[in-house]
PDB file of N, CA and C in Angstrom:
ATOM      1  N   UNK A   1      90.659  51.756-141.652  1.00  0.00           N
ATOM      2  CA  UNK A   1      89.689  51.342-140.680  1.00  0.00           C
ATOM      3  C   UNK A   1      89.038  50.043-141.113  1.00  0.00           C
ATOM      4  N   UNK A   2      88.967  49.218-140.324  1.00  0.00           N
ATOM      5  CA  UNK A   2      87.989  47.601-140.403  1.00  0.00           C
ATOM      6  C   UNK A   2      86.900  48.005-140.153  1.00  0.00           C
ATOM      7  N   UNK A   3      86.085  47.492-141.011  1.00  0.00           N
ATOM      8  CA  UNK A   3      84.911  47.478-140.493  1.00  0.00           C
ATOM      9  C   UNK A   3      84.274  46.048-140.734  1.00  0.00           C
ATOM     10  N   UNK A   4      84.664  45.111-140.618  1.00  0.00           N
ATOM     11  CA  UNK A   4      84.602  43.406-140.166  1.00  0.00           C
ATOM     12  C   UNK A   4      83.900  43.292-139.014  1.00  0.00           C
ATOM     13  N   UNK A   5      83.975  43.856-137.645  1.00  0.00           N
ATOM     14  CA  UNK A   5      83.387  43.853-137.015  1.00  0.00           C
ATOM     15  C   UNK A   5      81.770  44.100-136.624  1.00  0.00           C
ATOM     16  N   UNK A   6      81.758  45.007-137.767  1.00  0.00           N
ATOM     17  CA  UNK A   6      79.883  46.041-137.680  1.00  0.00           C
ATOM     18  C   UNK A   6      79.230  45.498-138.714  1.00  0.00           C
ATOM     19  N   UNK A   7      80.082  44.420-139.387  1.00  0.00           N
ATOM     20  CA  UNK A   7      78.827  43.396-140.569  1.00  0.00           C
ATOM     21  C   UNK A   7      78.686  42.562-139.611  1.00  0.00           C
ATOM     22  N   UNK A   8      79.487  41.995-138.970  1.00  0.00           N
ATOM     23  CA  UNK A   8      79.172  40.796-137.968  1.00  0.00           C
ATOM     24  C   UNK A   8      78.270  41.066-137.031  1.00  0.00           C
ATOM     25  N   UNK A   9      78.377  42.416-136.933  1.00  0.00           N
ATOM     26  CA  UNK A   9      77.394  42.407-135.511  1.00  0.00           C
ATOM     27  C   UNK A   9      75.959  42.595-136.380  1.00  0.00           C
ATOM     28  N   UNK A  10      75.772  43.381-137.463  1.00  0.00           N
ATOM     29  CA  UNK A  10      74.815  43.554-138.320  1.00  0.00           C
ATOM     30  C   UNK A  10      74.192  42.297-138.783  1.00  0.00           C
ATOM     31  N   UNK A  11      74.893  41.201-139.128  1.00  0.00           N
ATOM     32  CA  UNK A  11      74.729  39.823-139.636  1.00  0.00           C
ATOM     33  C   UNK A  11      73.879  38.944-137.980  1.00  0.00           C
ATOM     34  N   UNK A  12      74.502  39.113-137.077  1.00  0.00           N
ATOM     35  CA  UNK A  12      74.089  38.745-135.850  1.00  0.00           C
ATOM     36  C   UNK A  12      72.683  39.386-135.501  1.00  0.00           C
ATOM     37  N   UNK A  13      72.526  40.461-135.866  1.00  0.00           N
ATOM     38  CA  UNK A  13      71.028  40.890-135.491  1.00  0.00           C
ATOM     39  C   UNK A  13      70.205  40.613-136.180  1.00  0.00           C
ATOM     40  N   UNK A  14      70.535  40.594-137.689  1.00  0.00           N
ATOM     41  CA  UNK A  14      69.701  40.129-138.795  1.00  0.00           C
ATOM     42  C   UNK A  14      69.289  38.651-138.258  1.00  0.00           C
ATOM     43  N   UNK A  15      70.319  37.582-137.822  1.00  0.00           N
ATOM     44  CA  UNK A  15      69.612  36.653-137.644  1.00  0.00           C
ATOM     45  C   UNK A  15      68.999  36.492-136.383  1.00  0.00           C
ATOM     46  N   UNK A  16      69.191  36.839-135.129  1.00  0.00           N
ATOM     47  CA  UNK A  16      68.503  37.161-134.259  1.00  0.00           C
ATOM     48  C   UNK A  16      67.120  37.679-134.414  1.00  0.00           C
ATOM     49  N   UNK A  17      66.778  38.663-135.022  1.00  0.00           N
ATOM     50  CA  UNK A  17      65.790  39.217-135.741  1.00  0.00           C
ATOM     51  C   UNK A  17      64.895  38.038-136.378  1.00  0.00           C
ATOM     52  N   UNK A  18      65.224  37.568-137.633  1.00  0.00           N
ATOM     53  CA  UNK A  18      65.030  36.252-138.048  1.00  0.00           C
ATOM     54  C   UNK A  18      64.159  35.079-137.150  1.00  0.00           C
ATOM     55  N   UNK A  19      65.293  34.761-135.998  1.00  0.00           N
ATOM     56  CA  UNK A  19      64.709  33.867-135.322  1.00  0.00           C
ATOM     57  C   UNK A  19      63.672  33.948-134.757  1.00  0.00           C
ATOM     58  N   UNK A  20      63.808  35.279-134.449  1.00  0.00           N
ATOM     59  CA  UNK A  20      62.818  35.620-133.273  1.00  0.00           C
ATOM     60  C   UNK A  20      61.468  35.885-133.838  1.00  0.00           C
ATOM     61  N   UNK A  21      60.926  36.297-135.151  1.00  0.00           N
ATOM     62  CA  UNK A  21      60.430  36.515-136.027  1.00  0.00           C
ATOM     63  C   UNK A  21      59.554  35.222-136.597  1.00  0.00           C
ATOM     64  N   UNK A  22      60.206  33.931-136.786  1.00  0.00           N
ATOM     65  CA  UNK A  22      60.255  32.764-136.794  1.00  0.00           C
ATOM     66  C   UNK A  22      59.367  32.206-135.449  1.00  0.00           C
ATOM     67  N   UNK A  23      60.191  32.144-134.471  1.00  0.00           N
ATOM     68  CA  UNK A  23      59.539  31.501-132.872  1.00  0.00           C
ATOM     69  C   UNK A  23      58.146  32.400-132.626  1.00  0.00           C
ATOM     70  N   UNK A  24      57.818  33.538-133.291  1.00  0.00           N
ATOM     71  CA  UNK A  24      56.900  34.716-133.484  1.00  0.00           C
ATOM     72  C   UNK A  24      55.414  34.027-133.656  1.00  0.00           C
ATOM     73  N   UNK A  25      56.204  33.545-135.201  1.00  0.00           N
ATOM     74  CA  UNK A  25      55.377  33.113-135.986  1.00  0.00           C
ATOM     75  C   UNK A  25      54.841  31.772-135.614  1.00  0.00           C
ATOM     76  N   UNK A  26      55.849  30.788-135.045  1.00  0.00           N
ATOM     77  CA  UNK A  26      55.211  29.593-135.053  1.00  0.00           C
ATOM     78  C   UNK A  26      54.400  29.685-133.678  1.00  0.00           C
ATOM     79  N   UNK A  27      54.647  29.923-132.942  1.00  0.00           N
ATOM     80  CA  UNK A  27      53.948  30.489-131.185  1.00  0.00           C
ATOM     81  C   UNK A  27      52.516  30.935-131.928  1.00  0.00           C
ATOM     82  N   UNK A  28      52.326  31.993-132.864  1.00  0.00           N
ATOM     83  CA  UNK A  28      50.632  32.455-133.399  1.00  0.00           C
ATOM     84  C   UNK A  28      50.157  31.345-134.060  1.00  0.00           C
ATOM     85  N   UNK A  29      50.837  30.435-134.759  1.00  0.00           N
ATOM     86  CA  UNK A  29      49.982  29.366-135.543  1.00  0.00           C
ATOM     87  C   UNK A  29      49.391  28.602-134.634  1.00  0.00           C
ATOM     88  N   UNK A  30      50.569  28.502-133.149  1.00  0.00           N
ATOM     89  CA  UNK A  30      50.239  27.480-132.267  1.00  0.00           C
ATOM     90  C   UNK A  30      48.954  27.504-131.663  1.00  0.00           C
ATOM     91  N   UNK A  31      48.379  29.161-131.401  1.00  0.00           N
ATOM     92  CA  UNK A  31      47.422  29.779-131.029  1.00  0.00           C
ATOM     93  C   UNK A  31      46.294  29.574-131.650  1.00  0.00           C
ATOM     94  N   UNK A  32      46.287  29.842-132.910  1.00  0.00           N
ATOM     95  CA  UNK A  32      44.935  29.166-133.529  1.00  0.00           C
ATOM     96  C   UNK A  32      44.554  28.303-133.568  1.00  0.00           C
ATOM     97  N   UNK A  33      45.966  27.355-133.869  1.00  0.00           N
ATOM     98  CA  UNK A  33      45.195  25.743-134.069  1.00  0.00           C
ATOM     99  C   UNK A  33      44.893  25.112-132.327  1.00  0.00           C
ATOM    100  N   UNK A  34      44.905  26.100-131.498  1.00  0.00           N
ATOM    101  CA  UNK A  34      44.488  25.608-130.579  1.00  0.00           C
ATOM    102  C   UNK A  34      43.075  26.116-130.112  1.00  0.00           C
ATOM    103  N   UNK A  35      42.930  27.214-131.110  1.00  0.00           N
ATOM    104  CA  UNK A  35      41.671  28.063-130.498  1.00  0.00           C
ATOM    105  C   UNK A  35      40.667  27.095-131.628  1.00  0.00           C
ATOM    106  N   UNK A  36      41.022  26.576-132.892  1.00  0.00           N
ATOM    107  CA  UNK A  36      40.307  26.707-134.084  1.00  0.00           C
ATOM    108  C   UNK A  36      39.563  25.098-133.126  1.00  0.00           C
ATOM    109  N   UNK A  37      40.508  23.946-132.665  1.00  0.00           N
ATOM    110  CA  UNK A  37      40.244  22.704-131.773  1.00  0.00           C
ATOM    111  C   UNK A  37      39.288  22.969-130.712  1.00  0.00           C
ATOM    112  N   UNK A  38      39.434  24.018-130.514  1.00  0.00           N
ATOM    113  CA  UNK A  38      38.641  23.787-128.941  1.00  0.00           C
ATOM    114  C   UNK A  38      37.368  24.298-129.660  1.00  0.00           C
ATOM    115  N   UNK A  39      37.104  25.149-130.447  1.00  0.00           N
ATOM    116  CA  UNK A  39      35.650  25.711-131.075  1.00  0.00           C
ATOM    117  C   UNK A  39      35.251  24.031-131.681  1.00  0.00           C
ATOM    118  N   UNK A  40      35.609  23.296-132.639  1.00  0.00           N
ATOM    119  CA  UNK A  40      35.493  22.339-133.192  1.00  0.00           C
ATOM    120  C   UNK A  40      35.011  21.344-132.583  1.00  0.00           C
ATOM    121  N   UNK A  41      35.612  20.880-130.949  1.00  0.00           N
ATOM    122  CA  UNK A  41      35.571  20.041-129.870  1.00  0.00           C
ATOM    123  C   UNK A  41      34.845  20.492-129.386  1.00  0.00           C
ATOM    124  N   UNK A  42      34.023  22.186-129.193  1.00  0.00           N
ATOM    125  CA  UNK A  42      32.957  22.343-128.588  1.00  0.00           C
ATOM    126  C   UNK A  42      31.691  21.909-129.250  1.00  0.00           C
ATOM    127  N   UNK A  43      31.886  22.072-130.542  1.00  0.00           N
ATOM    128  CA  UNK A  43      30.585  21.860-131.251  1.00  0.00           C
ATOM    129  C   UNK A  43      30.328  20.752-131.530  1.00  0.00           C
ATOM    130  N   UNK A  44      31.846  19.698-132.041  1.00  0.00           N
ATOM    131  CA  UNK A  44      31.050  18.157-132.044  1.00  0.00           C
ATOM    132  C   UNK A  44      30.484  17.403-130.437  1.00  0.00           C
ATOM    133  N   UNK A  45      30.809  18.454-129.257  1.00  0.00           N
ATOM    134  CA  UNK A  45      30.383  17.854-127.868  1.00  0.00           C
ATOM    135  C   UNK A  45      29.331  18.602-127.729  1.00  0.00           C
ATOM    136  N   UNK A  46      28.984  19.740-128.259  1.00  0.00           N
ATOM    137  CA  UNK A  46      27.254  19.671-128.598  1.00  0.00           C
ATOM    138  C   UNK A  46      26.437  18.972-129.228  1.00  0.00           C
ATOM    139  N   UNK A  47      26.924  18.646-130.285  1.00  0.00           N
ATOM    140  CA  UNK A  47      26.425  17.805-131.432  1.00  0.00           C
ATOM    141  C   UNK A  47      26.100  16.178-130.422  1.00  0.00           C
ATOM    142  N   UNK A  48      26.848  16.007-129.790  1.00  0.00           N
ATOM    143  CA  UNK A  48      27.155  14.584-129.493  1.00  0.00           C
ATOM    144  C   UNK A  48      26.111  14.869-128.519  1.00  0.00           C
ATOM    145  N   UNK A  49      25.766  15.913-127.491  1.00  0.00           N
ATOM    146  CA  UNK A  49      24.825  15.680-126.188  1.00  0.00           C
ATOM    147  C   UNK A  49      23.347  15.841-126.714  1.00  0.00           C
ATOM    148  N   UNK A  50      23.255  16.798-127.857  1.00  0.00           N
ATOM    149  CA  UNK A  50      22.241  16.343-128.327  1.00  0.00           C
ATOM    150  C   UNK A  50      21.902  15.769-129.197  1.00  0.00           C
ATOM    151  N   UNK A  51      22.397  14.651-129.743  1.00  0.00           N
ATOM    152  CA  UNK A  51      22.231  13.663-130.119  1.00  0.00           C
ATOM    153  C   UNK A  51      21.800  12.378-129.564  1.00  0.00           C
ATOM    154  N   UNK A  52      22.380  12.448-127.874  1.00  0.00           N
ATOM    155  CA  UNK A  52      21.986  11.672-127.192  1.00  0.00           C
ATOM    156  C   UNK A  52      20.453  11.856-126.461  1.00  0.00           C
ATOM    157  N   UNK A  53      20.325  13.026-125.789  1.00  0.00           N
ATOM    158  CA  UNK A  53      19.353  13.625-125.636  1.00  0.00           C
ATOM    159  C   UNK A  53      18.208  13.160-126.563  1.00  0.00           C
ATOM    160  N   UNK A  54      18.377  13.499-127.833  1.00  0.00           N
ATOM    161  CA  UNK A  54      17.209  13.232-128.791  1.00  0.00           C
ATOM    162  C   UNK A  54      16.786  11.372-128.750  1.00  0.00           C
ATOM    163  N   UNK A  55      17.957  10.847-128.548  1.00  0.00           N
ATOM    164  CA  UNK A  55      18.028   9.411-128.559  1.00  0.00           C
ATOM    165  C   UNK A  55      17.060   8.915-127.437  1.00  0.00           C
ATOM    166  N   UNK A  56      17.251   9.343-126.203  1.00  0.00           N
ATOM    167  CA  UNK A  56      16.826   9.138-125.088  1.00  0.00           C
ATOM    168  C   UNK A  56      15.464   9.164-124.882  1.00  0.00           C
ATOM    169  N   UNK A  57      15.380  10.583-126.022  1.00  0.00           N
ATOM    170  CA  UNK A  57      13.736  10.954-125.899  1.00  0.00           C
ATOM    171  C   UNK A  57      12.792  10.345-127.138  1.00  0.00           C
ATOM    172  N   UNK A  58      13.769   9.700-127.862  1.00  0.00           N
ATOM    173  CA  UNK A  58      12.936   8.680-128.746  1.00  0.00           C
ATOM    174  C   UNK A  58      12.453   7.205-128.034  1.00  0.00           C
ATOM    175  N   UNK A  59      13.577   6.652-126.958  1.00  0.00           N
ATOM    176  CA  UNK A  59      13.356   5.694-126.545  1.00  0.00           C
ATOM    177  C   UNK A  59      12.390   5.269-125.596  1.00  0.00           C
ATOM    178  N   UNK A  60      12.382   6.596-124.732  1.00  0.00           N
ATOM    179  CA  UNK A  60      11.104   6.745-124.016  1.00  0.00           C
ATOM    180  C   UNK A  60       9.644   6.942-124.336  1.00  0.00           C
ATOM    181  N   UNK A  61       9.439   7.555-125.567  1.00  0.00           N
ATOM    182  CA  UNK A  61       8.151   7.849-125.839  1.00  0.00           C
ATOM    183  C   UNK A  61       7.830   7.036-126.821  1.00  0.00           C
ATOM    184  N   UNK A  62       8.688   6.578-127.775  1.00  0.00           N
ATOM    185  CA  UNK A  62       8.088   5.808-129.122  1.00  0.00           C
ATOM    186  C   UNK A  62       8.615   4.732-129.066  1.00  0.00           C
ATOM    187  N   UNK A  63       9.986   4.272-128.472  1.00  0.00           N
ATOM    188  CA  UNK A  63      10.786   2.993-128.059  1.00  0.00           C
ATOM    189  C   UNK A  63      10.242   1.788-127.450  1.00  0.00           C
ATOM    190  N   UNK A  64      11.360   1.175-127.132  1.00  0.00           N
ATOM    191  CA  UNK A  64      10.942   0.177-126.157  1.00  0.00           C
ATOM    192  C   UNK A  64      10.655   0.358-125.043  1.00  0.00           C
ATOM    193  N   UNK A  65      11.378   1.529-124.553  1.00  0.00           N
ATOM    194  CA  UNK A  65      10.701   2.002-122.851  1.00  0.00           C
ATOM    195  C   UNK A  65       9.757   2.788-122.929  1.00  0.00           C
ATOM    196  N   UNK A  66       9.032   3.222-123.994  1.00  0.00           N
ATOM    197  CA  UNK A  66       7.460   3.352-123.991  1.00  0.00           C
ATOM    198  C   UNK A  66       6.581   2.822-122.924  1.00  0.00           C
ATOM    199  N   UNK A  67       6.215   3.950-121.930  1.00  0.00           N
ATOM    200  CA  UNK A  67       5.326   2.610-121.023  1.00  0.00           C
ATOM    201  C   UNK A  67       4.172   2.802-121.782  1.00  0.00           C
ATOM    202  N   UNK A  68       3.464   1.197-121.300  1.00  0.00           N
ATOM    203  CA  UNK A  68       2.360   0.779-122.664  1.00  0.00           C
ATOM    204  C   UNK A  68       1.593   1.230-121.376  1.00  0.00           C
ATOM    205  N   UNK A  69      -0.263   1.314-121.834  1.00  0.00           N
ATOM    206  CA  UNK A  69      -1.551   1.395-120.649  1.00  0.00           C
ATOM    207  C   UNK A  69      -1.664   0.008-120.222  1.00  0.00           C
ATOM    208  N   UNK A  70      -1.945  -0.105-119.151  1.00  0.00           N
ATOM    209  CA  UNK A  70      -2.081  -0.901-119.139  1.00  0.00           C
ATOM    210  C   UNK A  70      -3.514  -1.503-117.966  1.00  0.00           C
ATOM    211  N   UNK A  71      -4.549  -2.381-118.436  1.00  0.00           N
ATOM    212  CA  UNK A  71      -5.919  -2.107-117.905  1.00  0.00           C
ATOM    213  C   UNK A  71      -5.873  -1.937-116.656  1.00  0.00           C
ATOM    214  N   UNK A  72      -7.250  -1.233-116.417  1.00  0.00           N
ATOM    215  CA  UNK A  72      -7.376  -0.876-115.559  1.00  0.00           C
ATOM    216  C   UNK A  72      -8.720  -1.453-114.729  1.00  0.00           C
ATOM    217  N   UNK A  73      -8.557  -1.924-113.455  1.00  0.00           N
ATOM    218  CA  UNK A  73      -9.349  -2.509-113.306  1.00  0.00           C
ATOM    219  C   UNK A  73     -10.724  -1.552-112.638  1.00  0.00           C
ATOM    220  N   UNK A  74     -11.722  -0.943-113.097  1.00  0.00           N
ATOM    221  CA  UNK A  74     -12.672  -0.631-113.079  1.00  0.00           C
ATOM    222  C   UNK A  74     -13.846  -0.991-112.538  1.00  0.00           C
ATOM    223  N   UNK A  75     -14.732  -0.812-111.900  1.00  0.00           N
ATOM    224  CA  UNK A  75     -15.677  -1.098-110.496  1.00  0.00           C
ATOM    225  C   UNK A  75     -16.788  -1.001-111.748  1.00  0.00           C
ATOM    226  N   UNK A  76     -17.908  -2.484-112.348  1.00  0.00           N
ATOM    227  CA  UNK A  76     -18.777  -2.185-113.173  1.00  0.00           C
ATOM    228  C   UNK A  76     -20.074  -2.164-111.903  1.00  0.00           C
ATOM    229  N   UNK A  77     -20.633  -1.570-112.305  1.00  0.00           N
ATOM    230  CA  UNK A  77     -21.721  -0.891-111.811  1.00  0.00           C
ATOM    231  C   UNK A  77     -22.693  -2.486-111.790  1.00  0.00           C
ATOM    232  N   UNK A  78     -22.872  -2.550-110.272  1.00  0.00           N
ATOM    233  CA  UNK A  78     -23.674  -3.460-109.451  1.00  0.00           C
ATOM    234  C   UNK A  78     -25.124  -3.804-110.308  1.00  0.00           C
ATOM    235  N   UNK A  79     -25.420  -5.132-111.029  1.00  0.00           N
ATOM    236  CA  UNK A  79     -26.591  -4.894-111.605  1.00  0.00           C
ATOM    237  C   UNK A  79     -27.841  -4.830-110.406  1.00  0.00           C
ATOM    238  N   UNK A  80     -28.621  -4.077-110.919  1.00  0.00           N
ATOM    239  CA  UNK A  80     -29.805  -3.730-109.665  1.00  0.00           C
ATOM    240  C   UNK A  80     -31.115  -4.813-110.312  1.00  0.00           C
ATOM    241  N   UNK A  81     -31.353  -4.365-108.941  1.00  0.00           N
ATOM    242  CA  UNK A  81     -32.459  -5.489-108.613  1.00  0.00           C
ATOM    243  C   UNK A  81     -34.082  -4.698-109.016  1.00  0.00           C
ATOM    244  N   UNK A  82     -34.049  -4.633-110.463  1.00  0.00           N
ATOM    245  CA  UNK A  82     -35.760  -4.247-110.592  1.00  0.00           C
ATOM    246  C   UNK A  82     -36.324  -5.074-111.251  1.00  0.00           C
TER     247      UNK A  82
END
């Protein structure tokens, strides 16, 4: 009896197995490094809005677009006649 045939087919699944095992694996790495980017890209685009935010609110109150007072023209009290 041969049995040439049932290593080959054994050899064929092993690498089938293999591959598939392989395409498995790289498909889950693909997954993280896409989940690990988007957490990363969320937080430096937090980082970045408030950063601007804070910027904005420096420029307005302590900055150059500080609005200054500016006088006011005031009604002085009529000198009277005593």
């Amino acid at each position: 009896m041969a049995t040439g045939g049932k290593g080959r087919a054994d050899r064929e699944v092993r690498d089938r197995n293999r591959a598939y095992l392989a395409r498995k694996e790289f498909h889950d790495g693909q997954v993280r490094r896409r989940t690990r980017d988007d957490v990363i890209a969320g937080v430096a685009g937090g980082i970045l809005i408030l950063a601007i935010l804070g910027g904005q609110i420096l420029y307005f109150t302590a900055g150059p677009g500080a609005s200054h007072p500016s006088p006011s023209s005031t009604p002085s009290p009529a000198p009277s006649a005593s």
